[in-house]
Protein backbone atom coordinates (compact mmCIF):
# COMPACT_ATOMS: atom_id res chain seq x y z
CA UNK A 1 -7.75 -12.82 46.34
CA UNK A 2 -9.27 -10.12 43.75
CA UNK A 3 -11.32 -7.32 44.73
CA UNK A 4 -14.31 -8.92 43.27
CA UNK A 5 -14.35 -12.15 44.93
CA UNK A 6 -13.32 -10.27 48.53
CA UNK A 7 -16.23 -7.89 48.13
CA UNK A 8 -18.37 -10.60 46.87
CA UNK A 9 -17.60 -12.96 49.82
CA UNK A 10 -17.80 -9.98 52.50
CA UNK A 11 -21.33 -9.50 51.36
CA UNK A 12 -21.92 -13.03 51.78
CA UNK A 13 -20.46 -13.02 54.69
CA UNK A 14 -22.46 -9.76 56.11
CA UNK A 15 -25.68 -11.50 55.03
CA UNK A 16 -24.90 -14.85 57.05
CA UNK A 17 -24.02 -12.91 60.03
CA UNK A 18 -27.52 -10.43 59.67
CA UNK A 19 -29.56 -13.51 59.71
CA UNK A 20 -27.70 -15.21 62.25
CA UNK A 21 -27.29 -12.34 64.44
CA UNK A 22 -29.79 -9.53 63.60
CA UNK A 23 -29.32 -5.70 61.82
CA UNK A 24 -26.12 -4.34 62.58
CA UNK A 25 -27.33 -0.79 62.38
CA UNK A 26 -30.24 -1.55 65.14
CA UNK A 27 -28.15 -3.66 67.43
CA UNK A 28 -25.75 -0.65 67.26
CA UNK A 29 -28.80 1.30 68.30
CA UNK A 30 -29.66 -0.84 71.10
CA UNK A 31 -26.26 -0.82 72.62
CA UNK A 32 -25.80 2.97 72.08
CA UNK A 33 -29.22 3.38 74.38
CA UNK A 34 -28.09 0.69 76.72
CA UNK A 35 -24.76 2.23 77.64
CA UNK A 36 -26.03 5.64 77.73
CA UNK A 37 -28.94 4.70 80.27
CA UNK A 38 -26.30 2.98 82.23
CA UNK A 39 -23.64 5.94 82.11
CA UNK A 40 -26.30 8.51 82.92
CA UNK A 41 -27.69 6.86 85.82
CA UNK A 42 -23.80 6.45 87.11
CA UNK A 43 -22.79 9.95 86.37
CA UNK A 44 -26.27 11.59 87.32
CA UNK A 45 -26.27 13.31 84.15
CA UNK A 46 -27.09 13.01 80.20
CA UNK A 47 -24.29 10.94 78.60
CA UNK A 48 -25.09 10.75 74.69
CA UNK A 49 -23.38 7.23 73.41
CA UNK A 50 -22.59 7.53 69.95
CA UNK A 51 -23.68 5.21 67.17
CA UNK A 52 -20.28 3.88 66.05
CA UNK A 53 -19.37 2.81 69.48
CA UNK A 54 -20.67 -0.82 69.14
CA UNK A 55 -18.77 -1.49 66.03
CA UNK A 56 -15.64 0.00 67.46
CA UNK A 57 -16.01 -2.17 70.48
CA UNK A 58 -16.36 -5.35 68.30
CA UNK A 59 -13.38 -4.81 66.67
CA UNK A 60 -11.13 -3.67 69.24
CA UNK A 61 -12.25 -7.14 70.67
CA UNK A 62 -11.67 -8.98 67.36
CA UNK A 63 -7.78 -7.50 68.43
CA UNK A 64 -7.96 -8.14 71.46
CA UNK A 65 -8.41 -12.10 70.84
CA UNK A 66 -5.77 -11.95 68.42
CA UNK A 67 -3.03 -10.59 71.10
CA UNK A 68 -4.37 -12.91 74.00
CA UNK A 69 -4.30 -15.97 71.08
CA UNK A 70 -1.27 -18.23 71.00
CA UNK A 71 -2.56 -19.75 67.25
CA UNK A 72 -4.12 -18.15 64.08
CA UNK A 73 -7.61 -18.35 64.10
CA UNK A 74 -9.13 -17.07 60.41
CA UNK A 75 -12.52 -15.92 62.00
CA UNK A 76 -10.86 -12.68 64.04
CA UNK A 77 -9.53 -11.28 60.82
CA UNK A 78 -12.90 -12.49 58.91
CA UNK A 79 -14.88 -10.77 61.53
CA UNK A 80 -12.22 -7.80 61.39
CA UNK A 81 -13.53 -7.52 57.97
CA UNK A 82 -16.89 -7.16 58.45
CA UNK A 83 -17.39 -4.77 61.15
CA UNK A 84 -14.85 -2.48 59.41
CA UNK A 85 -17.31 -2.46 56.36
CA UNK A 86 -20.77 -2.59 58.24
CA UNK A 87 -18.96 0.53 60.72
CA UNK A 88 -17.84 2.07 57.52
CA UNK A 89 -21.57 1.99 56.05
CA UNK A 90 -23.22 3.32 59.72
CA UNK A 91 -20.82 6.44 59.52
CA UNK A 92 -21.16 6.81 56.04
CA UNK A 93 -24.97 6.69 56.74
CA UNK A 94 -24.77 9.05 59.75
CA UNK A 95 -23.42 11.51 58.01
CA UNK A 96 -25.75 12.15 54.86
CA UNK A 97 -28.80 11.46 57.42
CA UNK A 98 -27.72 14.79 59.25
């Protein structure tokens, strides 16, 4: 596949999922706050979750299902693909916000 049509499908792709599924960037925020409520009420102190951690999760998990799976199933790597770019886009972000 070209570069053309794989960026051009990714972006299709990414704008299925956002509808299906909400922002990426915001549900990154949610979970950030989420797990860093939970991990400073364990710890009993501030614990500051960062951003990218949601997106690193997902596709760690995307890896995950791929070494636990006995077949080939098209919609880990698909979904590989995308939160590597939407990840890629929050850091990028990130850092000319600062």
């Amino acid at each position: 596949m070209d570069k053309i049509k794989f960026l051009n499908n990714l972006e299709i792709l990414l704008k299925e999922k956002e509808n299906n599924y909400g922002n990426f960037n915001h549900t990154s925020q949610v979970w950030a706050n989420y797990l860093s409520d939970i991990l400073s009420i364990e710890n009993n102190k501030t614990v500051k979750v960062p951003l990218k951690t949601f997106g690193t999760m997902m596709i760690f998990l995307k890896l995950w299902r791929i070494m636990q799976s006995q077949q080939f199933k098209q919609d880990n790597f698909t979904d590989i693909n995308g939160y590597t770019e939407l990840l890629k886009r929050l850091v990028i972000n990130e850092k000319t916000t600062k």
